[in-house]
C-alpha atoms as a PDB file:
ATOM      1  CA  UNK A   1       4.833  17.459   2.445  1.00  0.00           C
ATOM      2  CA  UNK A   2       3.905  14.048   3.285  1.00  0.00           C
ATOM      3  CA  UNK A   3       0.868  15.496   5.701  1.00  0.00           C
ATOM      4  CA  UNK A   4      -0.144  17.452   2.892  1.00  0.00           C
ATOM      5  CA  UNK A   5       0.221  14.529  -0.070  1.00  0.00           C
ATOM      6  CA  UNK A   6      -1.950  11.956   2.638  1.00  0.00           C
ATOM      7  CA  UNK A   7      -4.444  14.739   3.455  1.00  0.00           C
ATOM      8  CA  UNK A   8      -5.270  15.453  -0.671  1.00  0.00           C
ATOM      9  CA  UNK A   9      -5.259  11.451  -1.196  1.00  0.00           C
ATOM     10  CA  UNK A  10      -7.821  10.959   1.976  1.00  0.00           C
ATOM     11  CA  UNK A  11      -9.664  14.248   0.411  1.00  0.00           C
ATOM     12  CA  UNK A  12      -9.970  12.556  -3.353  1.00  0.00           C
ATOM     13  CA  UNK A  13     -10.938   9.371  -2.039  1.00  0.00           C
ATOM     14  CA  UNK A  14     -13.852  10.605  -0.109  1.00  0.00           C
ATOM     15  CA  UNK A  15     -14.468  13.234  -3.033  1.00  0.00           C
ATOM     16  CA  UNK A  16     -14.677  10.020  -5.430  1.00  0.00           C
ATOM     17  CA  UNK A  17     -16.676   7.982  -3.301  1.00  0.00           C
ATOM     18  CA  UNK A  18     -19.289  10.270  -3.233  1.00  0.00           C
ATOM     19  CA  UNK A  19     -19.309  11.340  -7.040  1.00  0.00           C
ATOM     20  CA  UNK A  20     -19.853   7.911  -7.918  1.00  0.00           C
ATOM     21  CA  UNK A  21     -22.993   7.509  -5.498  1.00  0.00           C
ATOM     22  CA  UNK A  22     -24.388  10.700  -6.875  1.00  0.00           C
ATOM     23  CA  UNK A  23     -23.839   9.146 -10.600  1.00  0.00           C
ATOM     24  CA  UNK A  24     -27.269   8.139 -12.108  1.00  0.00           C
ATOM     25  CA  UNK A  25     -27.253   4.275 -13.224  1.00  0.00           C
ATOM     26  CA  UNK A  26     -29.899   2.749 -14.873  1.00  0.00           C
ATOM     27  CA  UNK A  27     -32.122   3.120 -12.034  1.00  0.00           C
ATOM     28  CA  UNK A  28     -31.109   6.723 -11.599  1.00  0.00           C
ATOM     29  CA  UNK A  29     -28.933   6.686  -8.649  1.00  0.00           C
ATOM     30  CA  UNK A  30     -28.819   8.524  -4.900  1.00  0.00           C
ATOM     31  CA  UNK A  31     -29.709  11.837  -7.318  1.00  0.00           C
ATOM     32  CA  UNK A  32     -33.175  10.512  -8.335  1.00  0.00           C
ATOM     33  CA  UNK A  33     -34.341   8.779  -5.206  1.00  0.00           C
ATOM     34  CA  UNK A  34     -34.351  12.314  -3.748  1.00  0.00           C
ATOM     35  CA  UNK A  35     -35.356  14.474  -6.693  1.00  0.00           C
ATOM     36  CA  UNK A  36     -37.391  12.256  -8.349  1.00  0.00           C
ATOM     37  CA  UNK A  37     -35.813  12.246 -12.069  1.00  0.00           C
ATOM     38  CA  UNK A  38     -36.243  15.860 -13.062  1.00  0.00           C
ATOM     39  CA  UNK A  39     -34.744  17.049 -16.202  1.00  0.00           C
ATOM     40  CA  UNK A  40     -34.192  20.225 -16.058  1.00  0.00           C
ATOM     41  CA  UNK A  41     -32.522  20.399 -12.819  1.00  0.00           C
ATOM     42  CA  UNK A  42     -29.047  21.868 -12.166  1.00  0.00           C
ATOM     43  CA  UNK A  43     -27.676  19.379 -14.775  1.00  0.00           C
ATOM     44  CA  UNK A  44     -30.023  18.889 -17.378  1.00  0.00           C
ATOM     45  CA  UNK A  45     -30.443  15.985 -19.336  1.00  0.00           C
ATOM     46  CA  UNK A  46     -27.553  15.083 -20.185  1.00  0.00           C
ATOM     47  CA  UNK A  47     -25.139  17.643 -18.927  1.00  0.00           C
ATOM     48  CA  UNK A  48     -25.351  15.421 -15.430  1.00  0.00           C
ATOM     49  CA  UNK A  49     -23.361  12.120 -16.882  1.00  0.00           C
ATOM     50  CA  UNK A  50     -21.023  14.243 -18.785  1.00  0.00           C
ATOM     51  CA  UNK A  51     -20.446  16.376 -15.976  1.00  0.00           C
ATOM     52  CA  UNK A  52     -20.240  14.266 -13.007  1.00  0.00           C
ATOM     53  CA  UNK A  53     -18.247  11.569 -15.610  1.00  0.00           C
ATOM     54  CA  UNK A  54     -16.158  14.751 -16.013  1.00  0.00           C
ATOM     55  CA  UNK A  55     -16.024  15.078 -12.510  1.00  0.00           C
ATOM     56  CA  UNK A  56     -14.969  11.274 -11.641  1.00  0.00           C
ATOM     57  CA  UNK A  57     -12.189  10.960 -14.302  1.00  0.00           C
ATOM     58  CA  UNK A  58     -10.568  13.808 -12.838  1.00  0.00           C
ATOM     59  CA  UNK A  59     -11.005  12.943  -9.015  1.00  0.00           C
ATOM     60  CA  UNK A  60      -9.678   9.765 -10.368  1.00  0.00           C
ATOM     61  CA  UNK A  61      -6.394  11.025 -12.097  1.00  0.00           C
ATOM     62  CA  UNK A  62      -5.607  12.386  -8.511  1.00  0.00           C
ATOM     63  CA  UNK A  63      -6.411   9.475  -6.341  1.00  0.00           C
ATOM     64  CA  UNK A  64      -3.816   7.272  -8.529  1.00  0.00           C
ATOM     65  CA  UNK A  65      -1.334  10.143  -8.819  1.00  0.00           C
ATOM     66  CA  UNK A  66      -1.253  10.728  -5.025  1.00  0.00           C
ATOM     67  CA  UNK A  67      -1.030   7.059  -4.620  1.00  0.00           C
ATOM     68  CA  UNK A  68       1.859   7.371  -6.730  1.00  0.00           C
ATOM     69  CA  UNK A  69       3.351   9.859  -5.222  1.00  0.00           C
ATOM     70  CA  UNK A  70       3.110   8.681  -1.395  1.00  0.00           C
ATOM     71  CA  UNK A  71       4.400   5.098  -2.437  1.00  0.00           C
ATOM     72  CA  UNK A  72       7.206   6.174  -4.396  1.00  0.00           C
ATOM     73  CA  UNK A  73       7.900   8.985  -1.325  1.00  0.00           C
ATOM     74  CA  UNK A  74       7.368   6.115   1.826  1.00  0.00           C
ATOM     75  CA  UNK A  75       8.955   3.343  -0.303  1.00  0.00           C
ATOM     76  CA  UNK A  76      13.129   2.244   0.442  1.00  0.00           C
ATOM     77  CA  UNK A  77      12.878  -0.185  -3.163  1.00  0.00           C
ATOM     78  CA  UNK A  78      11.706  -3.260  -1.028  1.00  0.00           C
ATOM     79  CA  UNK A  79      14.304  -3.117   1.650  1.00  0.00           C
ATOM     80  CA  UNK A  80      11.552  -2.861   4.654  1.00  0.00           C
ATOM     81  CA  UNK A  81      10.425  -5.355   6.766  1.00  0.00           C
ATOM     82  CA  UNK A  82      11.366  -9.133   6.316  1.00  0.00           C
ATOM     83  CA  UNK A  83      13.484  -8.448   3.694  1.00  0.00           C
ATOM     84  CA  UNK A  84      15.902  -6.033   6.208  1.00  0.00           C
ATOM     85  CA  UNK A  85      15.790  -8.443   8.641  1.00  0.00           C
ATOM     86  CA  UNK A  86      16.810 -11.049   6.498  1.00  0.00           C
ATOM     87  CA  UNK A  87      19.464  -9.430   5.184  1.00  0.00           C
ATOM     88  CA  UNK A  88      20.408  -8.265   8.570  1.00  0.00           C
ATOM     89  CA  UNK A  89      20.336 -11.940  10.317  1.00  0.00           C
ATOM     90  CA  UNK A  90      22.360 -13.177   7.102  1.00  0.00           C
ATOM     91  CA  UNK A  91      25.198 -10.073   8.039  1.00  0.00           C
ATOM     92  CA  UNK A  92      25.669 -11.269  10.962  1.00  0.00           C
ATOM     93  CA  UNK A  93      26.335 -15.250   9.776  1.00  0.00           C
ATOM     94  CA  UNK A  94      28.902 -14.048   7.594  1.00  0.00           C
ATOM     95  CA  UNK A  95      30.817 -12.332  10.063  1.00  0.00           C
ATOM     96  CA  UNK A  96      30.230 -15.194  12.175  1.00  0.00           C
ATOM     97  CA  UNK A  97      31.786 -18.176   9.293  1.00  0.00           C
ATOM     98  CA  UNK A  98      34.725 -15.698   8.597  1.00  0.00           C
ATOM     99  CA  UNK A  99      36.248 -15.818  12.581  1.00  0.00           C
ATOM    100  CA  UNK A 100      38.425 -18.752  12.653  1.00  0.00           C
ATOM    101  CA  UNK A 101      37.005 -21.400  15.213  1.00  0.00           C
ATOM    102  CA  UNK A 102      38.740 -21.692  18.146  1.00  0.00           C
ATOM    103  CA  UNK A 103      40.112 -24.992  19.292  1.00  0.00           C
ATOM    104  CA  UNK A 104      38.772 -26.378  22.220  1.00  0.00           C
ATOM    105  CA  UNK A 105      40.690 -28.708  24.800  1.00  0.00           C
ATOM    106  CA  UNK A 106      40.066 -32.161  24.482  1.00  0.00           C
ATOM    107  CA  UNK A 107      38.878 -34.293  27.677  1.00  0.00           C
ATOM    108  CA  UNK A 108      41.170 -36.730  28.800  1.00  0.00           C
ATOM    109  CA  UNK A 109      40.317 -40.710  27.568  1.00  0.00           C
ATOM    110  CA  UNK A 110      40.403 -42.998  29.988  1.00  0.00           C
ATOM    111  CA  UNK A 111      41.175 -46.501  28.806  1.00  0.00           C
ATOM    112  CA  UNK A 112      40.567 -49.982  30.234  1.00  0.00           C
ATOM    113  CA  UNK A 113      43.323 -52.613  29.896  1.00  0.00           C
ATOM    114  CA  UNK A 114      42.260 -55.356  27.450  1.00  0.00           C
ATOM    115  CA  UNK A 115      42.528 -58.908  29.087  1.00  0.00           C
ATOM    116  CA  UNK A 116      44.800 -61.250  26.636  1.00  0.00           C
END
């Protein structure tokens, strides 16, 4: 499922990217530097911006659901990396504090006689 969810996201990505070249700005866009601004193409006047607009919302609507979806899917609620470590390395100080500490034997003192 996941293979499938990351292929559609890559898919709409690459799907969006090149609807939004294609879109006609001011100057026209990729569309009229190779057709040369004609009218009545495939489009028409204006049935290209609603169209292709058309075309981007929805190419959009599954780009951000996919990324959604894949986060939600890959996600553990914030308990990866540092944070797991952290948590792990703070485990093991607390089972550390809780052993009693074991006495150790003390060195012998050696002591000088104090002249009177």
């Amino acid at each position: 499922m996941d293979i499938f969810l990351t292929t559609v996201h890559t898919l709409a990505a690459l799907f969006l990217i090149f609807v939004i070249i294609i879109q006609g700005g001011n100057s026209g866009g990729v569309g009229a530097a190779f057709g040369g601004g004609n009218s009545t193409g495939l489009f028409g006047a204006s049935g290209a911006t609603s169209f292709l607009g058309k075309v981007t919302y929805g190419m959009a609507a599954i780009f951000m659901v996919s990324s959604i979806t894949l986060s939600v899917r890959t996600g553990t609620s914030g308990k990866t990396g540092l944070t797991k470590r952290l948590e792990e390395q703070a485990g093991d100080v607390k089972t550390d504090s809780a052993k009693p500490a074991e006495p150790t034997p003390a060195a012998p003192v050696e002591t000088t006689p104090v002249p009177q």
